[in-house]
C-alpha atoms as a PDB file:
ATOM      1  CA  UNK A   1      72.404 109.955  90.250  1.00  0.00           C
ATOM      2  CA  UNK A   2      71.587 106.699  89.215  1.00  0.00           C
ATOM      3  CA  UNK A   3      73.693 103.249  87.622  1.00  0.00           C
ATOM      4  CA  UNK A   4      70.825 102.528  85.291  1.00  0.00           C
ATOM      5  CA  UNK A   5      71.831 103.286  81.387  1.00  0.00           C
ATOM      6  CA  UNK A   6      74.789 104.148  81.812  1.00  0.00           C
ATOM      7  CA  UNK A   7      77.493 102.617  79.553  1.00  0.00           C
ATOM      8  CA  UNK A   8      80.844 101.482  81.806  1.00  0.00           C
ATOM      9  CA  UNK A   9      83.946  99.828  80.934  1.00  0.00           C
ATOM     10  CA  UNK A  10      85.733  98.087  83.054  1.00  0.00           C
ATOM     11  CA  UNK A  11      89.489  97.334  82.481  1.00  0.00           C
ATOM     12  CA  UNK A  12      90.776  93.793  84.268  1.00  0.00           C
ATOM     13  CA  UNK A  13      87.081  92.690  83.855  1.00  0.00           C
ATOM     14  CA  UNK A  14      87.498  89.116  83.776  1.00  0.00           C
ATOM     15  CA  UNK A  15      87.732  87.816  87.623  1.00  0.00           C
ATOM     16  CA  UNK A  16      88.248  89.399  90.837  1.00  0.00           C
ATOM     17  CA  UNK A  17      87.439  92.811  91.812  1.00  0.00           C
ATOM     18  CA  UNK A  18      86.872  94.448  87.918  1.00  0.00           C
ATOM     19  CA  UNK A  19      84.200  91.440  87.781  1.00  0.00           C
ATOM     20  CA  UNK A  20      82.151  91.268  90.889  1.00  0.00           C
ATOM     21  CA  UNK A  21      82.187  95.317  89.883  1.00  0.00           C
ATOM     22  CA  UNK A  22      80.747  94.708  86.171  1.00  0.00           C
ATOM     23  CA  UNK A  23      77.683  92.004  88.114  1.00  0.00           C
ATOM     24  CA  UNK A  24      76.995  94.510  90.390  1.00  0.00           C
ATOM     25  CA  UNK A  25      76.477  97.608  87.529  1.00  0.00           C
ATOM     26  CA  UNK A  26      75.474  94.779  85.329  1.00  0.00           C
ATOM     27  CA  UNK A  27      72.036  93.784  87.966  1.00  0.00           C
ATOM     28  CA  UNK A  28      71.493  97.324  88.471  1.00  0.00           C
ATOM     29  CA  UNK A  29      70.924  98.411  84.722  1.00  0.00           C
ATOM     30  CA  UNK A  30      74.690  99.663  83.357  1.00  0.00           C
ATOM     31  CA  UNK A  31      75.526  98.888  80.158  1.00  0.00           C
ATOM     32  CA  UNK A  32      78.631  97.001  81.133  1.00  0.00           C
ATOM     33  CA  UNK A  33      81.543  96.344  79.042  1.00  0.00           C
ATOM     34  CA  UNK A  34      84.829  94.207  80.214  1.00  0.00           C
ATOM     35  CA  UNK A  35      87.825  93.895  78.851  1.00  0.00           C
ATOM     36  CA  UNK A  36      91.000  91.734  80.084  1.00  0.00           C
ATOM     37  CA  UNK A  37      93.858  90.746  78.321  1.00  0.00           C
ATOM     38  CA  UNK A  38      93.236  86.966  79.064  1.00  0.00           C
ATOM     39  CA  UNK A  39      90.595  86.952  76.130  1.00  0.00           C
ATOM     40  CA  UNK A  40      89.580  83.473  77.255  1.00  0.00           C
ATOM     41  CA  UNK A  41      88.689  84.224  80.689  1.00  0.00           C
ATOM     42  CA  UNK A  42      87.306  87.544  79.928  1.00  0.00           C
ATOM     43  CA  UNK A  43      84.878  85.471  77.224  1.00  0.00           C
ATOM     44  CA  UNK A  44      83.692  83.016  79.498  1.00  0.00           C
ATOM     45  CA  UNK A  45      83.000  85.656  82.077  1.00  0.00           C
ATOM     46  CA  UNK A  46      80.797  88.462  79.464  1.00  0.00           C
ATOM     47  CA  UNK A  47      78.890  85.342  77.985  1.00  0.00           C
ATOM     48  CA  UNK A  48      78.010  84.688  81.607  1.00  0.00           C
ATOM     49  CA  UNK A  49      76.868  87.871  82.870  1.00  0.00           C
ATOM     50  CA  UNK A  50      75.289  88.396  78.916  1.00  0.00           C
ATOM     51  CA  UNK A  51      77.260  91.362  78.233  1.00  0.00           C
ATOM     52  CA  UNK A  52      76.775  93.165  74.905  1.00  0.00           C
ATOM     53  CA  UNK A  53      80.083  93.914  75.216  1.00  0.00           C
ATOM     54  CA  UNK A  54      83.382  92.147  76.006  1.00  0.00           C
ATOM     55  CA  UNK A  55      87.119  91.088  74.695  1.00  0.00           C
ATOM     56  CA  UNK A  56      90.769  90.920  75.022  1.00  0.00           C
ATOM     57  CA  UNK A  57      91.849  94.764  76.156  1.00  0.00           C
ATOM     58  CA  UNK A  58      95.770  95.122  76.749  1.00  0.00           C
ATOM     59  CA  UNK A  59      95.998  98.430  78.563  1.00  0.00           C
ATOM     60  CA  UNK A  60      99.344  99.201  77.986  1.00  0.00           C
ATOM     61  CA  UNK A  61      98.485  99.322  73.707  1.00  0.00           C
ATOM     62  CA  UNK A  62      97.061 102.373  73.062  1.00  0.00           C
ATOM     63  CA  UNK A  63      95.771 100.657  69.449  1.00  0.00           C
ATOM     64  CA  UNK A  64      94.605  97.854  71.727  1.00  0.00           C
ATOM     65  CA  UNK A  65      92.925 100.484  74.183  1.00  0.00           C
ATOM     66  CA  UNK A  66      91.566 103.108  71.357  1.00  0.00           C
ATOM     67  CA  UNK A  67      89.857 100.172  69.401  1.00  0.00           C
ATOM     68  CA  UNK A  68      87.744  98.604  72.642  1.00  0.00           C
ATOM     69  CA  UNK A  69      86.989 101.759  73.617  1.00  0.00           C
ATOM     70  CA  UNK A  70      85.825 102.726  69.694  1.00  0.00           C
ATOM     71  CA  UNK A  71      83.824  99.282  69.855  1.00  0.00           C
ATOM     72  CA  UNK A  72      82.018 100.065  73.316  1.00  0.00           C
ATOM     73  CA  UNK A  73      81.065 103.365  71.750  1.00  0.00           C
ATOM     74  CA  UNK A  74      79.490 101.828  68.687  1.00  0.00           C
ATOM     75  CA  UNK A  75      77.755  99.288  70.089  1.00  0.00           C
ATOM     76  CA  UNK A  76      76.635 101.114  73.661  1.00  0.00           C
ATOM     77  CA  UNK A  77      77.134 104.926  72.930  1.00  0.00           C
ATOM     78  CA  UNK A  78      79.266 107.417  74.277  1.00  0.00           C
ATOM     79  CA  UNK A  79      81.094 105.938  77.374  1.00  0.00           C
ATOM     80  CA  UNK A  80      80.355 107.753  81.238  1.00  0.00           C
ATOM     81  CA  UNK A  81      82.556 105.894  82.946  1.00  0.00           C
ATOM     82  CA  UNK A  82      85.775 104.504  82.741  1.00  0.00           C
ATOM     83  CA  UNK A  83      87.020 102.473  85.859  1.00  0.00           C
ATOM     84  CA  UNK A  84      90.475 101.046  85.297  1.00  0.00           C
ATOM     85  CA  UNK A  85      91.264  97.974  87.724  1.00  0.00           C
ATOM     86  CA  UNK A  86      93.386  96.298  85.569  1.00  0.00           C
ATOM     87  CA  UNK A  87      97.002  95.544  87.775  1.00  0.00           C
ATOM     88  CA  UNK A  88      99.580  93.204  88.875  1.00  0.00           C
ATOM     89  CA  UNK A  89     100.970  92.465  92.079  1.00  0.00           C
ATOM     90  CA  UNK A  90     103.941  90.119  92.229  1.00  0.00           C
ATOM     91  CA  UNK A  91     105.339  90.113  95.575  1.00  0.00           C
ATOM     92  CA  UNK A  92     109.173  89.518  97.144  1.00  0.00           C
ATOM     93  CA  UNK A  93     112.273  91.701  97.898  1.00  0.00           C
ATOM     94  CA  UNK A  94     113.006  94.193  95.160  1.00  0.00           C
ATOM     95  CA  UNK A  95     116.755  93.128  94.584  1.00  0.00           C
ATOM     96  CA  UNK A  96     115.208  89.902  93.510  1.00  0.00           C
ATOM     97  CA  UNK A  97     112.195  91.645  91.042  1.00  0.00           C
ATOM     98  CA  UNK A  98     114.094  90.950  87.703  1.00  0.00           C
ATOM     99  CA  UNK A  99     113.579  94.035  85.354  1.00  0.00           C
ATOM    100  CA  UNK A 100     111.352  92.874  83.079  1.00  0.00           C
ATOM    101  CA  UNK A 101     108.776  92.305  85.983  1.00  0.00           C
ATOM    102  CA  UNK A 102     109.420  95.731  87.142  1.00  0.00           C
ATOM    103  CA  UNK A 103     108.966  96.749  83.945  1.00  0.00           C
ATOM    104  CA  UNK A 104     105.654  94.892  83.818  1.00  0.00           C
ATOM    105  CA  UNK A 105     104.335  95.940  86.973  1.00  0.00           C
ATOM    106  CA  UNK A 106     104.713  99.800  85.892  1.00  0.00           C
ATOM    107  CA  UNK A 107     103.472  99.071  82.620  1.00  0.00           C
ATOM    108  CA  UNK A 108     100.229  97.717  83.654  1.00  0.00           C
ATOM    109  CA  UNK A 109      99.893  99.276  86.812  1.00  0.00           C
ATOM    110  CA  UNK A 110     100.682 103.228  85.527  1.00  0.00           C
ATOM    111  CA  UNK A 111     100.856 103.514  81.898  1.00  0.00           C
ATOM    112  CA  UNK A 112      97.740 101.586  81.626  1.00  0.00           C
ATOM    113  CA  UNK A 113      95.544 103.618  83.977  1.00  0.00           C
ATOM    114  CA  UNK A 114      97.482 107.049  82.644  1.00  0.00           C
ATOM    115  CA  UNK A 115      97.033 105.685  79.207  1.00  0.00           C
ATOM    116  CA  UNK A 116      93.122 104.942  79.707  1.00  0.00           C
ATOM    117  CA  UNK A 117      92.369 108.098  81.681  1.00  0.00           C
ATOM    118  CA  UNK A 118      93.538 109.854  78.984  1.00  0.00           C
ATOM    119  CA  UNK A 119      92.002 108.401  76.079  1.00  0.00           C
ATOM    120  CA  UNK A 120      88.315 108.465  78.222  1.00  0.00           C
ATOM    121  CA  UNK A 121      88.396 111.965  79.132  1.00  0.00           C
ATOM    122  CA  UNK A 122      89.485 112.969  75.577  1.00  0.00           C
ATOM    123  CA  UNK A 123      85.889 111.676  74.938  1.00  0.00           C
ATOM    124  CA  UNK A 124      84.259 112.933  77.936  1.00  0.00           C
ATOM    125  CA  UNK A 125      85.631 116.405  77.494  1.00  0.00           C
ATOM    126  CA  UNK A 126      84.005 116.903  74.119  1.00  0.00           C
ATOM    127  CA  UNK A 127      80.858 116.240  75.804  1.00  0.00           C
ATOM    128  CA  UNK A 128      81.699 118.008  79.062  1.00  0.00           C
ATOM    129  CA  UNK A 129      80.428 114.958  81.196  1.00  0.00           C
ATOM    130  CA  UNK A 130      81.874 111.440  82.520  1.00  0.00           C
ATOM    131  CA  UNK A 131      83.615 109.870  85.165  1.00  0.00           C
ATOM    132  CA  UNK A 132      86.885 108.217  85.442  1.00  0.00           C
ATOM    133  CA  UNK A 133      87.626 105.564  88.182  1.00  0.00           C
ATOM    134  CA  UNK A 134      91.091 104.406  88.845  1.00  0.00           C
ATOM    135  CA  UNK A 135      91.787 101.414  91.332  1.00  0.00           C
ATOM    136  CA  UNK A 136      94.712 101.948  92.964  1.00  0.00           C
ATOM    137  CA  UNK A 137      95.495 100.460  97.047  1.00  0.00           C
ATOM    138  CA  UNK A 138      96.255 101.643 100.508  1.00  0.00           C
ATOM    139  CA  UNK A 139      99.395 100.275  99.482  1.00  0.00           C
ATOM    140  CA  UNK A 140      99.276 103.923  97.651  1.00  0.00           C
ATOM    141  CA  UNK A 141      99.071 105.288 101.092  1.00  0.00           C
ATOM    142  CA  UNK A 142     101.735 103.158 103.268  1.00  0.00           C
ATOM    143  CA  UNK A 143     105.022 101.386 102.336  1.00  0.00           C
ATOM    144  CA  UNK A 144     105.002  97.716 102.379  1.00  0.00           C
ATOM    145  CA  UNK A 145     107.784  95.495 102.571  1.00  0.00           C
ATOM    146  CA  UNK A 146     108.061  92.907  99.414  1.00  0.00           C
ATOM    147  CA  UNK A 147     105.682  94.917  97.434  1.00  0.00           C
ATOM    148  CA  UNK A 148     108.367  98.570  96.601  1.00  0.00           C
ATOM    149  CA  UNK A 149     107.624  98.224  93.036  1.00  0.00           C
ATOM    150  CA  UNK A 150     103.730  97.622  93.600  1.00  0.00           C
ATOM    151  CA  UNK A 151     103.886  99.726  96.151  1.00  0.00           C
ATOM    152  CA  UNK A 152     105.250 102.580  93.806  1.00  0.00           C
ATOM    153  CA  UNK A 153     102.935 102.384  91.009  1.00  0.00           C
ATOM    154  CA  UNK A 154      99.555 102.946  93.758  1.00  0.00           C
ATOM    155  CA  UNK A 155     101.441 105.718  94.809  1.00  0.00           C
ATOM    156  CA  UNK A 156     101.598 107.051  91.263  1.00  0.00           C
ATOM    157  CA  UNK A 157      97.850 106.229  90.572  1.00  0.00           C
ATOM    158  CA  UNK A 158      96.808 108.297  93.765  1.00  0.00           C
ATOM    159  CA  UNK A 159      98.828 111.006  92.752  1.00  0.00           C
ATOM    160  CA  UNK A 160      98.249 111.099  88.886  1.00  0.00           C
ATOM    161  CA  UNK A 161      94.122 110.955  89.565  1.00  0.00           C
ATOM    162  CA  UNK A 162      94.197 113.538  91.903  1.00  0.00           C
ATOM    163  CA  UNK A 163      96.295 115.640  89.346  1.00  0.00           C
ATOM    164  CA  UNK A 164      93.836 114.883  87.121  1.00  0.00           C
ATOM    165  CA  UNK A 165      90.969 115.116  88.927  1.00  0.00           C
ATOM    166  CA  UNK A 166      92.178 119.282  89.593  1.00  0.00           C
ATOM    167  CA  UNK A 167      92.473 119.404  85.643  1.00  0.00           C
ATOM    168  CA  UNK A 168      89.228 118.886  84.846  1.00  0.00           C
ATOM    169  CA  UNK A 169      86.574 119.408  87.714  1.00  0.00           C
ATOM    170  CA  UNK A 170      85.569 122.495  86.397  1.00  0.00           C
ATOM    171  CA  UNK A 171      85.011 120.121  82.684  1.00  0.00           C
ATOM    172  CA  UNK A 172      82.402 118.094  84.253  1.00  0.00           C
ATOM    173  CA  UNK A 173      84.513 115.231  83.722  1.00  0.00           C
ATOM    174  CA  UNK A 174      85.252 113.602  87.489  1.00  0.00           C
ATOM    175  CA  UNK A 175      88.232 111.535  88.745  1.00  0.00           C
ATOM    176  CA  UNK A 176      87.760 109.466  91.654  1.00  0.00           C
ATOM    177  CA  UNK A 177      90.212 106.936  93.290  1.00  0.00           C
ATOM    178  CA  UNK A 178      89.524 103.790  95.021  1.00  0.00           C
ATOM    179  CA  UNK A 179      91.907 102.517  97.635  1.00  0.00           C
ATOM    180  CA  UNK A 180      91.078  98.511  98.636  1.00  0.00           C
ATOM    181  CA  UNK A 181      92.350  97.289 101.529  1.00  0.00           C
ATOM    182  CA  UNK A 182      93.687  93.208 101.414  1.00  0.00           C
ATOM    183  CA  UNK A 183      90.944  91.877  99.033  1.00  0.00           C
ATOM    184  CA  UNK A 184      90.293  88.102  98.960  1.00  0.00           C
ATOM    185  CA  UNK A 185      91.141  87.963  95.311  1.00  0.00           C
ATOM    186  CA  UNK A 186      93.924  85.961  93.524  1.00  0.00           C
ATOM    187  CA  UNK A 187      95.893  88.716  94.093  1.00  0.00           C
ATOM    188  CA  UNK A 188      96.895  88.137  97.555  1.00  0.00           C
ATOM    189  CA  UNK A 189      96.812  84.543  96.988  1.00  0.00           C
ATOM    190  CA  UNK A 190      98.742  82.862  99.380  1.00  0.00           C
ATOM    191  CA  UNK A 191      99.528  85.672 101.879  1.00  0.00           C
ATOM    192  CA  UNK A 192      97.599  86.021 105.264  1.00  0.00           C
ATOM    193  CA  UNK A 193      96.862  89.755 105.292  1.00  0.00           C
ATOM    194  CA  UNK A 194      97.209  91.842 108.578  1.00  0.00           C
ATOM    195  CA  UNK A 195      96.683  90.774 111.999  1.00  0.00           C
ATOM    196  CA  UNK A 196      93.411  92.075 113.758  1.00  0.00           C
ATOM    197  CA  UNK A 197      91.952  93.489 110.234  1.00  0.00           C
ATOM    198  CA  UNK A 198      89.155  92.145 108.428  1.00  0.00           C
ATOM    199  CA  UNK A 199      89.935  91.467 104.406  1.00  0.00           C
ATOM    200  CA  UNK A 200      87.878  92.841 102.015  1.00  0.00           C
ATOM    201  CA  UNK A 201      85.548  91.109  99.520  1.00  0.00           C
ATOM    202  CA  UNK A 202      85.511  92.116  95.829  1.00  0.00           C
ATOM    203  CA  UNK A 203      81.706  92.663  96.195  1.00  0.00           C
ATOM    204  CA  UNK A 204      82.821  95.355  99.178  1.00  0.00           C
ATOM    205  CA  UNK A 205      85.160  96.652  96.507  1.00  0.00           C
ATOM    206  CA  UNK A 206      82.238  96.747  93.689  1.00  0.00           C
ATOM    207  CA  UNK A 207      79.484  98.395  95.835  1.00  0.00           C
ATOM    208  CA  UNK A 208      82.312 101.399  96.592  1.00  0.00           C
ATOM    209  CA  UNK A 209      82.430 101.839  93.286  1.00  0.00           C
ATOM    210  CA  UNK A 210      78.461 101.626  92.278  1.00  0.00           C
ATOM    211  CA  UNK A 211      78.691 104.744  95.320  1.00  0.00           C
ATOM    212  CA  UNK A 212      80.800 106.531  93.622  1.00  0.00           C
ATOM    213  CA  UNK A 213      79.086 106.522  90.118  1.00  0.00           C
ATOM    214  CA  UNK A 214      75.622 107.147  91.829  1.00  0.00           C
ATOM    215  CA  UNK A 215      77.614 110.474  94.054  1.00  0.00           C
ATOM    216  CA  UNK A 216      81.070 111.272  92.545  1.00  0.00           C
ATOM    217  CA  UNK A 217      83.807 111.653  95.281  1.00  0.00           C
ATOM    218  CA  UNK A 218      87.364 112.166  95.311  1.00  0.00           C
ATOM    219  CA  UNK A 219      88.623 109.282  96.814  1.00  0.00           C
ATOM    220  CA  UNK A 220      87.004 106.677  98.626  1.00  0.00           C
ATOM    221  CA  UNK A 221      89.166 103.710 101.311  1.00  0.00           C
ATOM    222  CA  UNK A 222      88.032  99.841 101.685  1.00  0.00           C
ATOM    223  CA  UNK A 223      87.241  98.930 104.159  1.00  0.00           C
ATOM    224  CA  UNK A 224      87.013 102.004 106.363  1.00  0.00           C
ATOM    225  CA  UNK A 225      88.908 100.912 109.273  1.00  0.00           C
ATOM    226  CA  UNK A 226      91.901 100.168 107.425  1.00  0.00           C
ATOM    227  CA  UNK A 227      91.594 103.460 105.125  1.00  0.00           C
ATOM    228  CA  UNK A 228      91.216 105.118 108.900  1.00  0.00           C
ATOM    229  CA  UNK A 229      94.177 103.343 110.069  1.00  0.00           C
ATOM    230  CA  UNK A 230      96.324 104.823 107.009  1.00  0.00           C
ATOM    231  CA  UNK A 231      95.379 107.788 107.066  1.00  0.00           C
ATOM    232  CA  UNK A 232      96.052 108.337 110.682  1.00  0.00           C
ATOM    233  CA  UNK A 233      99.406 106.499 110.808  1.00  0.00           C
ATOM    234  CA  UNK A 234     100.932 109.699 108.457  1.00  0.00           C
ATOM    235  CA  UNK A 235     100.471 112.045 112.203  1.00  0.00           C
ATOM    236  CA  UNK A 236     102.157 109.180 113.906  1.00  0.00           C
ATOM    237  CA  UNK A 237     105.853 109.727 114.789  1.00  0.00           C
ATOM    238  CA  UNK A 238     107.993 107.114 112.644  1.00  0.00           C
ATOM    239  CA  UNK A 239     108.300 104.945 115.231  1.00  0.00           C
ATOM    240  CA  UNK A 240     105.111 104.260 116.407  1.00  0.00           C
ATOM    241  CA  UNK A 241     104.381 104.163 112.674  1.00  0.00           C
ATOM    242  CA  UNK A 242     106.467 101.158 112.472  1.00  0.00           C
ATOM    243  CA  UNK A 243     105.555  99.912 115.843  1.00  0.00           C
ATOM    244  CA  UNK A 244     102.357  99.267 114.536  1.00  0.00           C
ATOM    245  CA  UNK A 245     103.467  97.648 111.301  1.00  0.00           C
ATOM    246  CA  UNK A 246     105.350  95.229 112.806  1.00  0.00           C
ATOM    247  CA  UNK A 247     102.064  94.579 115.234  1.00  0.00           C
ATOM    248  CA  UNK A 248     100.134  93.848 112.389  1.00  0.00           C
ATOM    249  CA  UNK A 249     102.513  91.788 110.646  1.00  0.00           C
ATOM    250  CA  UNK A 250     102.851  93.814 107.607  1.00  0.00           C
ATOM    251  CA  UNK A 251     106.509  94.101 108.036  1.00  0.00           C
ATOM    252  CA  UNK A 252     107.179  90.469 106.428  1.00  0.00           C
ATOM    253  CA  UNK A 253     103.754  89.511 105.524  1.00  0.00           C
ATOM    254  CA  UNK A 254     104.252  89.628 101.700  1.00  0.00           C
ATOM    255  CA  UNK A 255     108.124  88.167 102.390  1.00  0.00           C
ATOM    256  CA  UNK A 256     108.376  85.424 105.180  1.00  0.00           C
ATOM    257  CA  UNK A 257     104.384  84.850 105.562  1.00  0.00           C
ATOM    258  CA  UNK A 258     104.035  83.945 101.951  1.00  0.00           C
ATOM    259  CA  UNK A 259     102.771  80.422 100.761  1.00  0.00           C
ATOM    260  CA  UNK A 260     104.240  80.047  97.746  1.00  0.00           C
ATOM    261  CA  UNK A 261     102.897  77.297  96.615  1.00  0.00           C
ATOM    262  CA  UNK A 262      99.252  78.547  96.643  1.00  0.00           C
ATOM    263  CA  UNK A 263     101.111  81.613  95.267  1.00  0.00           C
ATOM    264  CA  UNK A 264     102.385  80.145  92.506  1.00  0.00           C
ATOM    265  CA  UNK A 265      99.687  80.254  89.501  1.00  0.00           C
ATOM    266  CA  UNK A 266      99.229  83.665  90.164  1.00  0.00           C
ATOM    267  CA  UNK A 267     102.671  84.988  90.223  1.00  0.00           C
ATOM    268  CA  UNK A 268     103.153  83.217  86.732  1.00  0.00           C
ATOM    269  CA  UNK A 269     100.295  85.507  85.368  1.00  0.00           C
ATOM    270  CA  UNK A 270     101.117  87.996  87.170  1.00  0.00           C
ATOM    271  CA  UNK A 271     105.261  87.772  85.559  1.00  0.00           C
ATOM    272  CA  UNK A 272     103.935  87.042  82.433  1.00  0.00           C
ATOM    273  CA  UNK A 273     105.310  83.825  82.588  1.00  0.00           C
ATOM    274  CA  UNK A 274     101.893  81.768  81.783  1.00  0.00           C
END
């Protein structure tokens, strides 16, 4: 299969992963559309890349979600794939996460794909064809200390697409999940990542995904060491498991390890707080 014509939207479009994504479809022929609920950012960024299609998308309003998605549709056609990267990922010990950021982070993190999974395949199931693409983490995979909220809404993703993706594989409507290792986005902004592993890029992110639109898979880890790494730490007895947390550092990496300051413009984002 092949990028070329196809209409995408991408949800969280307007920096980081969901936008080195959209350049990447974007240079290979997809009719890209973004949408991000920072409508100024997300602006700046489809006027760059001369996108047809682009705005302010809050994922957690289904009027806000229904309408971009009605727009993309009008002005590109009927939509094959819907990749939802939009998320948040505030960071610290969960007895300090007041409840409104909890809140937040399950809002955006799990309504919002839920939410947009559902309204896409409502479309692609009339036409018995399309492709959803949820972002979650290998954060889905493995506990982390200082992320147990973020932590908890991967998990959900990974477990909601692969529900989904046993609903409707016989629809011709696939669900496929992407699991990104530490990506040098904003996102982990101020934390060092895990000792003796390689970060990811957001263009390593994007070209997983362009793989998975040109051959549909269930699930696909970036990069592969660390999905391999995951994956085999679940036949590990506990305490090797841990052994080899603590060797990497990603016992108190998002806790003690954290630079706040470089932190800081983020987390306000992220908390709604700017």
């Amino acid at each position: 299969m092949t990028v070329e014509g196809k209409v995408v939207v991408i949800t969280g479009g307007a920096r980081g992963i969901g936008l080195a994504t959209a350049t990447a479809l974007h240079r290979l022929g997809a009719k890209v559309a973004i949408g991000d609920v920072d409508e100024t950012t997300v602006k700046e960024s489809g006027t760059e890349l001369g996108l047809d299609v682009y705005g302010k998308l809050d994922v957690t309003d289904p009027d806000s979600f229904t309408t971009f998605l009605d727009e993309v549709e009008r002005q590109l056609g009927p939509i094959d794939v819907l990749i939802n990267n939009a998320g948040i990922m505030p960071t610290g010990r969960v007895i300090d996460e007041p409840d409104r950021v909890t809140r937040r982070i399950l809002d955006i993190n799990v309504y919002g794909v839920v939410l947009g999974s559902k309204l896409a395949a409502q479309r692609m199931v009339r036409r018995g064809s399309g492709h959803v693409i949820n972002i979650a983490s290998l954060a889905g995979e493995t506990p982390t200390a200082g992320l147990a909220t973020y932590c908890a809404s991967k998990f959900a993703v990974v477990g909601f697409t692969e529900s989904a993706r046993m609903e409707y594989r016989d629809k011709g409507v696939a669900f496929s999940t992407v699991l990104p290792t530490f990506t040098n986005t904003e996102l982990t902004a101020g934390t060092a990542g895990a000792k003796g592993l390689k970060n990811a890029e957001p263009e390593d992110i994007a070209n997983a995904i362009v793989s998975l639109i040109e051959k549909p898979r269930r699930r696909v880890a970036v990069t592969r060491v660390a999905g391999l790494l995951v994956a085999s730490a679940k036949f590990l007895p506990i305490a090797v498991s841990e052994f080899l947390v603590k060797k990497t550092g990603m016992d108190h990496v998002f806790l003690e390890d954290v630079d706040t300051a470089q932190r800081a413009a983020y987390e306000a984002r992220a908390r709604g707080e700017a």
